[in-house]
N, C-alpha and C. Protein backbone atom coordinates (compact mmCIF):
# COMPACT_ATOMS: atom_id res chain seq x y z
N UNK A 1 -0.09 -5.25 -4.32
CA UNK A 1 -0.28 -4.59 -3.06
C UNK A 1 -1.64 -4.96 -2.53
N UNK A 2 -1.96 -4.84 -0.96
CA UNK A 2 -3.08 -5.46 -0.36
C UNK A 2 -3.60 -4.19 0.23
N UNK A 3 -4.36 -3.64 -0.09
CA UNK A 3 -5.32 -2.61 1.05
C UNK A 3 -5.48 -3.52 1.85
N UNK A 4 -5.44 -2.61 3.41
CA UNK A 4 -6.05 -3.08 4.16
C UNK A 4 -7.41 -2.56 4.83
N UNK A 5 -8.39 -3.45 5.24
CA UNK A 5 -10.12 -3.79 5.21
C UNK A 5 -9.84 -2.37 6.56
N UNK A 6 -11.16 -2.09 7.02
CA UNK A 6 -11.07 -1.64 8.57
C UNK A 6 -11.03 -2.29 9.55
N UNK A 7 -11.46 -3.37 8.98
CA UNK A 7 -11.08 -4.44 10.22
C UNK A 7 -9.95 -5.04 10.37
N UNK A 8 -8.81 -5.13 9.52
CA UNK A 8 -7.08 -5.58 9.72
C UNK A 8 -6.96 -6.31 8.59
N UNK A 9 -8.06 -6.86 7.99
CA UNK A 9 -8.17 -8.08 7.03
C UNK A 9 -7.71 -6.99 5.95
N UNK A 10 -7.60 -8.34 4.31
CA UNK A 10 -6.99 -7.43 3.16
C UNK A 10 -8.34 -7.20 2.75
N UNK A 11 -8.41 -5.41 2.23
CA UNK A 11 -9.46 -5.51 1.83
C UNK A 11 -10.16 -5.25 0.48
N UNK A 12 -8.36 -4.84 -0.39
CA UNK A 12 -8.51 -5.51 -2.13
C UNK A 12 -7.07 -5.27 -2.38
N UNK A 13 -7.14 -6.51 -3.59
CA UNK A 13 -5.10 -6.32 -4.10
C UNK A 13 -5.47 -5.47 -5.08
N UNK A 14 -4.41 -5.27 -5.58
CA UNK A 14 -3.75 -4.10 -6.72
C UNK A 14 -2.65 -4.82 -7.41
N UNK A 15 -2.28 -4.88 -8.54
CA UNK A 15 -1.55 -4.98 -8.94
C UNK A 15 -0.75 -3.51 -9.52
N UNK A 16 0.43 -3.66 -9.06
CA UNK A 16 1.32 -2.55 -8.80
C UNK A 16 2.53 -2.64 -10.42
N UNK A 17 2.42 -1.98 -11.42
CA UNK A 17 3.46 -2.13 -12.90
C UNK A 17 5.02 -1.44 -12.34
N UNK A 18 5.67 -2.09 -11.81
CA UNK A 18 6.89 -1.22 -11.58
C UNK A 18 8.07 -2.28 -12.10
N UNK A 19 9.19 -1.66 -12.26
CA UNK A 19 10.04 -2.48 -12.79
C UNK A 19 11.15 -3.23 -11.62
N UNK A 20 11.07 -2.51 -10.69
CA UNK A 20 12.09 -2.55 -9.24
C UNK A 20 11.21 -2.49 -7.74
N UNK A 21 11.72 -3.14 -6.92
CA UNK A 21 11.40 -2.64 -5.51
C UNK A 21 11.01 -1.64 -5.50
N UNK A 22 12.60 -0.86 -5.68
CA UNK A 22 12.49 1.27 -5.09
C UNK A 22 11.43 1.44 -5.94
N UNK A 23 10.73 1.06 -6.93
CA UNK A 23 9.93 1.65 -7.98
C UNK A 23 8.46 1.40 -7.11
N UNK A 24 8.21 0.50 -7.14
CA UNK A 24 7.02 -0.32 -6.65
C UNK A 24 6.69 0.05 -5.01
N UNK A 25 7.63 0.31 -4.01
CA UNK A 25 7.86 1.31 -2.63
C UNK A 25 7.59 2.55 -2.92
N UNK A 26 8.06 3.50 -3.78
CA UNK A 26 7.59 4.44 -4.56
C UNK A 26 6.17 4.67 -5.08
N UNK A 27 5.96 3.90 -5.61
CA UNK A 27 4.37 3.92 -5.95
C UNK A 27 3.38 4.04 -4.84
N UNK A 28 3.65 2.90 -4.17
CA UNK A 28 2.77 2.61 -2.81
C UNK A 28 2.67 3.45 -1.95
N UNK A 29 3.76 4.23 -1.95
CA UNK A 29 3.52 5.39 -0.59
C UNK A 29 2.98 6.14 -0.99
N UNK A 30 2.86 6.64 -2.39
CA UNK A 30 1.97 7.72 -2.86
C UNK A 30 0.97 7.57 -2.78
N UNK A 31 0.22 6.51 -2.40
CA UNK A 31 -0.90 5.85 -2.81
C UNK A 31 -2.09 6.61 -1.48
N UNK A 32 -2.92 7.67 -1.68
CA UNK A 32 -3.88 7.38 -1.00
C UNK A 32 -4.88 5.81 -0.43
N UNK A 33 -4.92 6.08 1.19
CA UNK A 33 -5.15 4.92 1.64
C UNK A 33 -5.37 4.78 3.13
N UNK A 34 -7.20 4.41 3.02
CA UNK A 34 -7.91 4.61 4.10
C UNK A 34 -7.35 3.84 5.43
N UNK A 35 -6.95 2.64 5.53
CA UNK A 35 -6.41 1.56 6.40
C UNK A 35 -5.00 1.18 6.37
N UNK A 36 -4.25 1.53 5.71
CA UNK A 36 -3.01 0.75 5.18
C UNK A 36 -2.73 0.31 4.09
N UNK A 37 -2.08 -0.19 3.53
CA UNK A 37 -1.20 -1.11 2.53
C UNK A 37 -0.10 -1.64 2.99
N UNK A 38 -0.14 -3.06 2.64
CA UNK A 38 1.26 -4.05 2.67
C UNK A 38 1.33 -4.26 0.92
N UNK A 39 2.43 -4.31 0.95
CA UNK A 39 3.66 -4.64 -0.33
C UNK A 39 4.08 -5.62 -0.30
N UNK A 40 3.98 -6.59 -1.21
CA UNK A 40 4.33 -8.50 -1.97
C UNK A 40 4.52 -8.09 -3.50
N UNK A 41 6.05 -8.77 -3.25
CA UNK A 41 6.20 -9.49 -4.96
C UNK A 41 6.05 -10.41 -4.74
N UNK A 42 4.82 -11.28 -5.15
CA UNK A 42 4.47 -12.37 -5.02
C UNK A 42 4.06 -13.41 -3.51
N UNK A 43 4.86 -14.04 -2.80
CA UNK A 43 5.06 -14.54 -1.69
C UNK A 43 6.29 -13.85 -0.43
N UNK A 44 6.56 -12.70 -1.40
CA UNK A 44 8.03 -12.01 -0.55
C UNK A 44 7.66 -10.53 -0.40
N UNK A 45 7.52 -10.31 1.19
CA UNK A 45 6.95 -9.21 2.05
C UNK A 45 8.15 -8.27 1.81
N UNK A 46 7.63 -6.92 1.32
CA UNK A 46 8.29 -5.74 0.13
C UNK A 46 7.83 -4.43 1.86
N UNK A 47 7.25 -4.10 2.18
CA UNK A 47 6.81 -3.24 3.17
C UNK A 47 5.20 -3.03 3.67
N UNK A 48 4.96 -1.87 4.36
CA UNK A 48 3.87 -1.76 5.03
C UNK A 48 3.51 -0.17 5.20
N UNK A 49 2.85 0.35 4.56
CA UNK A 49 2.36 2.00 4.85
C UNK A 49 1.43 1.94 5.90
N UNK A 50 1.09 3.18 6.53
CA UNK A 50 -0.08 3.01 7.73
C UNK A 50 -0.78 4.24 6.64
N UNK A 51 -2.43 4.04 7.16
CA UNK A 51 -3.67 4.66 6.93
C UNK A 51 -2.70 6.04 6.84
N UNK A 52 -3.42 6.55 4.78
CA UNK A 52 -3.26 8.03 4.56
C UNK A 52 -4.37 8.44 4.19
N UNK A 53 -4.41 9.50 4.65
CA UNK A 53 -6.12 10.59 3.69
C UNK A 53 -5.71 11.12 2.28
N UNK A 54 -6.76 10.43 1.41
CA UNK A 54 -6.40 11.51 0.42
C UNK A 54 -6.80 12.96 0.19
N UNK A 55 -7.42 13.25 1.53
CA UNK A 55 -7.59 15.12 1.66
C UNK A 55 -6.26 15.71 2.23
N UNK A 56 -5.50 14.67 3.32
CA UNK A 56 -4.64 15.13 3.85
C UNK A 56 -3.00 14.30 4.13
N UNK A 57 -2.75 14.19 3.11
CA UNK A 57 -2.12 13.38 2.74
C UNK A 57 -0.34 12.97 4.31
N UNK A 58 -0.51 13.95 4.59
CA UNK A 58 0.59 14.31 5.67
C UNK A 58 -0.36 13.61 6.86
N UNK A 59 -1.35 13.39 7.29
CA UNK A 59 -1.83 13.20 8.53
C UNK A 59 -2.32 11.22 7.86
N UNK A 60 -2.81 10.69 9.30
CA UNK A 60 -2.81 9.38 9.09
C UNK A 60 -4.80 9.74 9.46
């Protein structure tokens, strides 16, 4: 997975341990996260979360 920077750019990967997609989509949305996250297995685009708070997890 790629945080994304404040400026649009990536602004660190993650490597994500899941065994499946639904697993690894699962993970990621839980994921507190200032700018975003995009989702790659490898070279193959998996999804895209928008900016979450981790105080407020419901609001962007």
């Amino acid at each position: 997975m790629f945080r994304i920077g404040h400026d649009g750019t990536v602004g660190k990967a993650d490597i994500l341990d899941a065994d499946t997609d639904d697993e690894a989509k699962a993970m990621a949305a839980m994921l507190p996260n200032g700018h975003g996250i995009d989702l790659w297995e490898r070279a193959r685009y998996l999804a895209s979360y928008p900016p979450k708070s981790a105080l407020y997890p419901g609001r962007e």
